[in-house]
PDB file of N, CA and C in Angstrom:
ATOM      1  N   UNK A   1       1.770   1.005 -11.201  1.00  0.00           N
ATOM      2  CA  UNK A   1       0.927   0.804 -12.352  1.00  0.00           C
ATOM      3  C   UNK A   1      -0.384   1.576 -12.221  1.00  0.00           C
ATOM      4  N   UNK A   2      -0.937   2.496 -11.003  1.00  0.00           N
ATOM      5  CA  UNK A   2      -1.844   2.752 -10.656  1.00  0.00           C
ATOM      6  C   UNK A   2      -2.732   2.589 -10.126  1.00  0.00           C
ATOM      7  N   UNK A   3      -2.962   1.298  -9.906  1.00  0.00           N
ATOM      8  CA  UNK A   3      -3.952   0.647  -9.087  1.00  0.00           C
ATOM      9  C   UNK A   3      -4.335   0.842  -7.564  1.00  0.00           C
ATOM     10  N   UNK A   4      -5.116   0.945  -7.153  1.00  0.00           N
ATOM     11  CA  UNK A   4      -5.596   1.036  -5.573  1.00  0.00           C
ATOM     12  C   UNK A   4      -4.775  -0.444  -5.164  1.00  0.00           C
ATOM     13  N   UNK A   5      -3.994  -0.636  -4.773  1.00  0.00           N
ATOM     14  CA  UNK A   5      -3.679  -1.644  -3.773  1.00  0.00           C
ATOM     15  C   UNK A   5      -3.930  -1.870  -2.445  1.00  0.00           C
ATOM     16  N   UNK A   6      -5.384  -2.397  -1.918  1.00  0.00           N
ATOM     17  CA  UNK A   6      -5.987  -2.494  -0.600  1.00  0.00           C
ATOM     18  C   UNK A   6      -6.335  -3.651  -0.352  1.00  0.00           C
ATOM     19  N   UNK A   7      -5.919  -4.999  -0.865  1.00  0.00           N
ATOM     20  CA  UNK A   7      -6.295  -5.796  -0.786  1.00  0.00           C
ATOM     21  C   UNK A   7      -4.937  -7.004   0.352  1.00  0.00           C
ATOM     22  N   UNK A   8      -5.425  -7.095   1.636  1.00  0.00           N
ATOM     23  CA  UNK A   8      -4.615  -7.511   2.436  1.00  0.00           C
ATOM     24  C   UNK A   8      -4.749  -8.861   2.785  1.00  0.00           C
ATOM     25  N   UNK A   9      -3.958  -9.623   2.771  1.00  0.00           N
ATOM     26  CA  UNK A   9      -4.001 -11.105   3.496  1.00  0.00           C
ATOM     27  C   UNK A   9      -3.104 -11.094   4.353  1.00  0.00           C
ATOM     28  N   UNK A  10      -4.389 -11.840   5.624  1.00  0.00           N
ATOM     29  CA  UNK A  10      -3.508 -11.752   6.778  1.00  0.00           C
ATOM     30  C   UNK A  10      -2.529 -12.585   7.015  1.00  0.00           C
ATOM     31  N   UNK A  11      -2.611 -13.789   7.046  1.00  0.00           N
ATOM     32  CA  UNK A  11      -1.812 -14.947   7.244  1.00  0.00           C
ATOM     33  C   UNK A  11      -0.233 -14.661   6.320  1.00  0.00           C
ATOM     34  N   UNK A  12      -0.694 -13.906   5.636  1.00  0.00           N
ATOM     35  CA  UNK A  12       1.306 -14.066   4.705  1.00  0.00           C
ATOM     36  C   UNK A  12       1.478 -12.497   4.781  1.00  0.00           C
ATOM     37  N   UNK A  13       0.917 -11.714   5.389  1.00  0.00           N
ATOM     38  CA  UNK A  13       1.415 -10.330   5.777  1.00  0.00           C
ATOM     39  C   UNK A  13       1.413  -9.880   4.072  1.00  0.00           C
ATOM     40  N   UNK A  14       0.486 -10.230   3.069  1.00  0.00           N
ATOM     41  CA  UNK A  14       1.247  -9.104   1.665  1.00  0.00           C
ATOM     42  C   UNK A  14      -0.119  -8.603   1.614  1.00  0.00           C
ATOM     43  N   UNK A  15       0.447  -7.505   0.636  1.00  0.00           N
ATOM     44  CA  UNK A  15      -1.037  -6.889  -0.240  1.00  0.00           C
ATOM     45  C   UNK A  15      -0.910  -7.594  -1.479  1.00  0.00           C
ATOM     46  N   UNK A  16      -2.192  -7.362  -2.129  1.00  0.00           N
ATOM     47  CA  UNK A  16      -2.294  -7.853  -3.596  1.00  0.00           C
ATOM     48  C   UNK A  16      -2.961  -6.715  -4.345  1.00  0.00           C
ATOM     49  N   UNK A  17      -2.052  -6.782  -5.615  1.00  0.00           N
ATOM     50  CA  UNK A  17      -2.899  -5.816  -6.331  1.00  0.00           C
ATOM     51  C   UNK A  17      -4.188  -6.344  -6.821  1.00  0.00           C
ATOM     52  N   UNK A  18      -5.452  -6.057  -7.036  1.00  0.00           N
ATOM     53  CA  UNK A  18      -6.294  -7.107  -7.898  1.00  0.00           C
ATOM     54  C   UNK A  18      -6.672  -6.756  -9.324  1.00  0.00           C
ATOM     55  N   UNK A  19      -5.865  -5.507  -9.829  1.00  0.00           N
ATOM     56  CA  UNK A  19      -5.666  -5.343 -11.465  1.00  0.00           C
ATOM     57  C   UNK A  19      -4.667  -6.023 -12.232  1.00  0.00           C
ATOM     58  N   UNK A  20      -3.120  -6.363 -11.590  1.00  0.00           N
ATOM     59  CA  UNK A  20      -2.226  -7.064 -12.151  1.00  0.00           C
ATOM     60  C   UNK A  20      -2.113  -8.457 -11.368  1.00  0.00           C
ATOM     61  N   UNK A  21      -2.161  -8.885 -10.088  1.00  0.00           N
ATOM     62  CA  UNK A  21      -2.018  -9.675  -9.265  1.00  0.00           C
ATOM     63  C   UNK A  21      -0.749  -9.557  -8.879  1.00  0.00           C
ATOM     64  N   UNK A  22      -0.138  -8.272  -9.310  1.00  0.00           N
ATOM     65  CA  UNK A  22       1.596  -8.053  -8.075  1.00  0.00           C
ATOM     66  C   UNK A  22       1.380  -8.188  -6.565  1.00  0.00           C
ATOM     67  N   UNK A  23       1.803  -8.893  -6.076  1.00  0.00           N
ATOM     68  CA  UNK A  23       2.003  -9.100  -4.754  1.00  0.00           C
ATOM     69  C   UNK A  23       3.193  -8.354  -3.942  1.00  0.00           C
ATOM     70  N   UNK A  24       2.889  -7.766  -2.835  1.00  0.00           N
ATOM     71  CA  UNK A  24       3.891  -7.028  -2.027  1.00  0.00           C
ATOM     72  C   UNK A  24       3.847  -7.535  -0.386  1.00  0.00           C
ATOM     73  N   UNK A  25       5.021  -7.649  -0.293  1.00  0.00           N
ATOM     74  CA  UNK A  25       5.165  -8.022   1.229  1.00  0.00           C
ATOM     75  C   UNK A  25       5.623  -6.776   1.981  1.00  0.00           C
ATOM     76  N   UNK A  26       4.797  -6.725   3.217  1.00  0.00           N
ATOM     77  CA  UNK A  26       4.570  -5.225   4.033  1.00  0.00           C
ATOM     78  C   UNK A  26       6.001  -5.198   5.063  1.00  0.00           C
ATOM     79  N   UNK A  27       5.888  -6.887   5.086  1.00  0.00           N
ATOM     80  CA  UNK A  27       6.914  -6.878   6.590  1.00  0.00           C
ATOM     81  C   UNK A  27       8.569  -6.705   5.534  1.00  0.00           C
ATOM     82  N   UNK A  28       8.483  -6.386   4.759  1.00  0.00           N
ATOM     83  CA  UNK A  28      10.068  -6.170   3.748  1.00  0.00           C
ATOM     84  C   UNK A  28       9.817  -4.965   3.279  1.00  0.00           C
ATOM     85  N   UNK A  29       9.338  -3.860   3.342  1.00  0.00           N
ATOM     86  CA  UNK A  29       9.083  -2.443   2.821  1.00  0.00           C
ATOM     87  C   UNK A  29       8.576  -2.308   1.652  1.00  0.00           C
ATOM     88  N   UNK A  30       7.174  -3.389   1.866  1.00  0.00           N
ATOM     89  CA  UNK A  30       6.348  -3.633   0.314  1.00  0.00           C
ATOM     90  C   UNK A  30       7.357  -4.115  -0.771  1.00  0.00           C
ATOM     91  N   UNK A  31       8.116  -4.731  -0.770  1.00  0.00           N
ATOM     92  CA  UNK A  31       9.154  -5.627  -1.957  1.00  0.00           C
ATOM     93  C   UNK A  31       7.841  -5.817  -2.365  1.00  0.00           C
ATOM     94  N   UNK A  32       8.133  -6.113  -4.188  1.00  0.00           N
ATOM     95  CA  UNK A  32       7.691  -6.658  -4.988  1.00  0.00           C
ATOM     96  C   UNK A  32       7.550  -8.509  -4.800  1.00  0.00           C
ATOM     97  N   UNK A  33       7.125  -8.992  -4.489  1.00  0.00           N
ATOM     98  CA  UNK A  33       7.187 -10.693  -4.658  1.00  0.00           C
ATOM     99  C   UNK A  33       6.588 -11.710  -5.784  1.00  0.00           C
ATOM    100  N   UNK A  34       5.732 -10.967  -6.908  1.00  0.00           N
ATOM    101  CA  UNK A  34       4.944 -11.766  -7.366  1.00  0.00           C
ATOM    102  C   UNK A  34       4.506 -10.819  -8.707  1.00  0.00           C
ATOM    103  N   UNK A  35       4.450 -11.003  -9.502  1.00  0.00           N
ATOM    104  CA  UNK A  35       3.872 -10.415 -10.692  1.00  0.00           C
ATOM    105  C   UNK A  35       4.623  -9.371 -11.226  1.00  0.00           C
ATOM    106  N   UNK A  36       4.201  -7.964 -12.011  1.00  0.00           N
ATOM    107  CA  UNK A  36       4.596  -7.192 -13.179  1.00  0.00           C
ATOM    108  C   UNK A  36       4.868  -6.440 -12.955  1.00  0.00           C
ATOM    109  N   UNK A  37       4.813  -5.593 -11.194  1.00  0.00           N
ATOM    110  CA  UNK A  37       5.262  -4.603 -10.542  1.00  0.00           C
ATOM    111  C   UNK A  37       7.010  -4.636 -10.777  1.00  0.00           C
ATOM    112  N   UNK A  38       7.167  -2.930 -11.332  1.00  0.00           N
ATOM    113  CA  UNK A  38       8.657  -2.714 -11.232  1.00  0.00           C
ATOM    114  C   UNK A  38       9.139  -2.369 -10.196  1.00  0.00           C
ATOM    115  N   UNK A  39       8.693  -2.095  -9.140  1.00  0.00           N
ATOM    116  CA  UNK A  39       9.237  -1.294  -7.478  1.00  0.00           C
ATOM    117  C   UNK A  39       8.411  -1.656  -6.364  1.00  0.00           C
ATOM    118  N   UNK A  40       8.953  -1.187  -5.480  1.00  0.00           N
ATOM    119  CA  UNK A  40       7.652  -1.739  -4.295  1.00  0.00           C
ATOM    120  C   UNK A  40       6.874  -0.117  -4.126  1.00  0.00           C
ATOM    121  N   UNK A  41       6.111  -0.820  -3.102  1.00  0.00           N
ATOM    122  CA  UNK A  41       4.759   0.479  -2.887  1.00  0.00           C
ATOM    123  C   UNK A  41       5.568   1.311  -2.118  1.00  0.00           C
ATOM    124  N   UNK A  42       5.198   2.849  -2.245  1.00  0.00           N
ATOM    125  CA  UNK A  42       5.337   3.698  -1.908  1.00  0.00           C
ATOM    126  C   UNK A  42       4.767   3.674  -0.823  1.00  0.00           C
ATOM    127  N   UNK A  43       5.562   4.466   0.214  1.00  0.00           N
ATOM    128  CA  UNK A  43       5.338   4.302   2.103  1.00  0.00           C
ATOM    129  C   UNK A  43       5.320   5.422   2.336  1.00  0.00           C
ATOM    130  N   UNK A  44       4.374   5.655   3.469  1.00  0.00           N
ATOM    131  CA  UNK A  44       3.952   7.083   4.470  1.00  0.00           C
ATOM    132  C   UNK A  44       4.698   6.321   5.763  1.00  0.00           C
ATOM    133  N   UNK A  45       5.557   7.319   5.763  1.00  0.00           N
ATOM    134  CA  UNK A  45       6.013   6.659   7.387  1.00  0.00           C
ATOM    135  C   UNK A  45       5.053   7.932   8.272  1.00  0.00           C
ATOM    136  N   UNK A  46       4.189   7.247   9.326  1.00  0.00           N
ATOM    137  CA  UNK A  46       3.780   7.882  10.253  1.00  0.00           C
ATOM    138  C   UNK A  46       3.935   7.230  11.812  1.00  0.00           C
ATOM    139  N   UNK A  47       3.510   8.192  13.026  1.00  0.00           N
ATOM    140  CA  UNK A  47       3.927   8.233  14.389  1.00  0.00           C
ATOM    141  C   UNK A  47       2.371   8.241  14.955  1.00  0.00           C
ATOM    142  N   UNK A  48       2.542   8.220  15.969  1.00  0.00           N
ATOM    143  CA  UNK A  48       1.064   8.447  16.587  1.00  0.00           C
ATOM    144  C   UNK A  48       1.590   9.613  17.930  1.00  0.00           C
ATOM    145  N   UNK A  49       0.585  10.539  17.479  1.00  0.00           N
ATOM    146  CA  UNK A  49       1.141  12.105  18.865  1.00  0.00           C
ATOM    147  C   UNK A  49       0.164  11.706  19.995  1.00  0.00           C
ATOM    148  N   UNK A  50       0.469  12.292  20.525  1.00  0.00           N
ATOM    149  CA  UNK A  50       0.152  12.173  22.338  1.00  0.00           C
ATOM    150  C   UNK A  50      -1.219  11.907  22.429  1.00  0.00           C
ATOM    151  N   UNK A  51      -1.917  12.327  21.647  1.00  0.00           N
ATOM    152  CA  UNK A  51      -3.831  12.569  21.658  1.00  0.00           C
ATOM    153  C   UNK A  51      -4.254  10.870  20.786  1.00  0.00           C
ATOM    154  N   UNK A  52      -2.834  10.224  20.254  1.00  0.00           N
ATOM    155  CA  UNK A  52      -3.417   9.418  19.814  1.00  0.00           C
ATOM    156  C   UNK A  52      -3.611   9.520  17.989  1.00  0.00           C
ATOM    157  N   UNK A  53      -3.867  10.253  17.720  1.00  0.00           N
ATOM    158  CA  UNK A  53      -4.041  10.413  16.293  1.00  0.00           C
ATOM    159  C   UNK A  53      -2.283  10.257  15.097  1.00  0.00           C
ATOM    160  N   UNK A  54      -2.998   9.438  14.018  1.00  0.00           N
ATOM    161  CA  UNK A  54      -1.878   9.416  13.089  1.00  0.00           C
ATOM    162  C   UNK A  54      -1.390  10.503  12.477  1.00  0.00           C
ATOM    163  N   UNK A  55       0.140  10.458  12.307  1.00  0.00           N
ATOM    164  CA  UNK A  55       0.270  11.945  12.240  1.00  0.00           C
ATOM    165  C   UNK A  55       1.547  11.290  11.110  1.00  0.00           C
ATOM    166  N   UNK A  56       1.752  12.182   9.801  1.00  0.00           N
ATOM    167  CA  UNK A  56       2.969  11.346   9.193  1.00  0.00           C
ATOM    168  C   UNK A  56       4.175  12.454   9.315  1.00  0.00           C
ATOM    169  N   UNK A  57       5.245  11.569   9.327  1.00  0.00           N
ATOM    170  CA  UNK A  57       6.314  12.055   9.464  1.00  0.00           C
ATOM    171  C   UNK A  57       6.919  13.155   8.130  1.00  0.00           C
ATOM    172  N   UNK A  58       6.753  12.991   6.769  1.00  0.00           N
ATOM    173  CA  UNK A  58       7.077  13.499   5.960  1.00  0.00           C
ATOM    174  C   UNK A  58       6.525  13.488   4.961  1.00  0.00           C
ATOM    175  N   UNK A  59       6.600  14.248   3.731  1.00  0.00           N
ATOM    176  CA  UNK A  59       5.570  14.593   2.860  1.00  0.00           C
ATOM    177  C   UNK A  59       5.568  13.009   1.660  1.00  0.00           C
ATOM    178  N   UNK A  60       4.542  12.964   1.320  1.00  0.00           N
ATOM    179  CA  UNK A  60       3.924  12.081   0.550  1.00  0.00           C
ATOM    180  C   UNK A  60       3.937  12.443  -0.677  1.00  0.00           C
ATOM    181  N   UNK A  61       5.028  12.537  -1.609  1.00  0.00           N
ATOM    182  CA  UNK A  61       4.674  12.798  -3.209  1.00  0.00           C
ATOM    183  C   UNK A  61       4.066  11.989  -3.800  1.00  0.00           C
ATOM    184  N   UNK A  62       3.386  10.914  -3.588  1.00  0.00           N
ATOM    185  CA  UNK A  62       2.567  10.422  -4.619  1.00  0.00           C
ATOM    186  C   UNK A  62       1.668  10.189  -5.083  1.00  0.00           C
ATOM    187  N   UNK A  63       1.094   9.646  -5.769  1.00  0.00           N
ATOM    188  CA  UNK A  63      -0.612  10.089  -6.046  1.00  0.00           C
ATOM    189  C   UNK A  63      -1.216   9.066  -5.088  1.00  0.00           C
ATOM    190  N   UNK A  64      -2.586   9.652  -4.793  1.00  0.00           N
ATOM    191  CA  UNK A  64      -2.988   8.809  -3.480  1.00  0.00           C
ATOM    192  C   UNK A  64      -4.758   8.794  -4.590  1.00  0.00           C
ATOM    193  N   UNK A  65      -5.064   7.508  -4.020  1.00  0.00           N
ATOM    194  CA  UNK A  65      -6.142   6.935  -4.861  1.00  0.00           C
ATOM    195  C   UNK A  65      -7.342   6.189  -4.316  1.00  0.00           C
ATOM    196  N   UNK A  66      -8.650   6.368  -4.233  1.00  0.00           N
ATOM    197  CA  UNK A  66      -9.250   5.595  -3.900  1.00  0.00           C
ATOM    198  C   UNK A  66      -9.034   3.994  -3.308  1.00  0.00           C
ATOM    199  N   UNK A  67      -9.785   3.231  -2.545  1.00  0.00           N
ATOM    200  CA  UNK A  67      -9.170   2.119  -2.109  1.00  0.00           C
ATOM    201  C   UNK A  67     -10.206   1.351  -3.528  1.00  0.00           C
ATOM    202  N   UNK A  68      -9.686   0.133  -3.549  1.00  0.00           N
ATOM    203  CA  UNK A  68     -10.511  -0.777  -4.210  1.00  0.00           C
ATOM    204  C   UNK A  68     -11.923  -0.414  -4.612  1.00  0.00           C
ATOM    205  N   UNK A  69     -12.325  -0.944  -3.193  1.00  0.00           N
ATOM    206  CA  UNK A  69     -14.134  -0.469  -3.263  1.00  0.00           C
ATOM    207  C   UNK A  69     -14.740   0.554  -3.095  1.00  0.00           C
ATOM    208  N   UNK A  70     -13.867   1.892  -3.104  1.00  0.00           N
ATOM    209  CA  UNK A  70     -14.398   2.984  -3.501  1.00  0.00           C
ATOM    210  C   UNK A  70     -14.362   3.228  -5.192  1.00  0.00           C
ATOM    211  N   UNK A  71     -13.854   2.278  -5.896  1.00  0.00           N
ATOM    212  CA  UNK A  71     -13.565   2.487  -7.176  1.00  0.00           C
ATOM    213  C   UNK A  71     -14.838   2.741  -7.797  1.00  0.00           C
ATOM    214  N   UNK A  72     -15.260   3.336  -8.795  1.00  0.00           N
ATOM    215  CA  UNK A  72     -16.995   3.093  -9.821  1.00  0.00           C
ATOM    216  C   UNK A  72     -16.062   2.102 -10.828  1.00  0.00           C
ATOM    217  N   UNK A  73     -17.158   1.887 -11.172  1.00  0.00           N
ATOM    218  CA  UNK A  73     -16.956   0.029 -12.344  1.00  0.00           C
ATOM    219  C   UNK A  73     -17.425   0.665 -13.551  1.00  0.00           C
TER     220      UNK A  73
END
């Protein structure tokens, strides 16, 4: 739907969107659980290389967006 989805709770492992209130569970490959979302979130699978740094495995087609609180109001 577009939204920055950065909003994490720890105790039940989901994100929340806070424009629709779709809920996604991380530990199921972001499934949809809760609200108006048609799909789950789109995933960067990444590795960590020898030096330590995140490194992703394959290309990312999708639009990538500010988090929440980088948003302007």
């Amino acid at each position: 739907m577009g939204c920055a989805v950065a909003l994490y709770e720890q105790t039940t492992k989901h994100l929340l969107c806070p424009c629709h209130q779709s809920t996604f569970d991380v530990t199921r490959a972001a499934k949809v659980i809760f609200g108006p979302a048609a799909r789950p979130l789109p995933q960067l699978a990444i590795t960590v290389d020898a030096d330590g740094y995140l490194i992703a495995k394959q290309p990312f087609n999708e639009a990538v967006g500010p988090s929440f609180w980088e948003r302007k109001s």
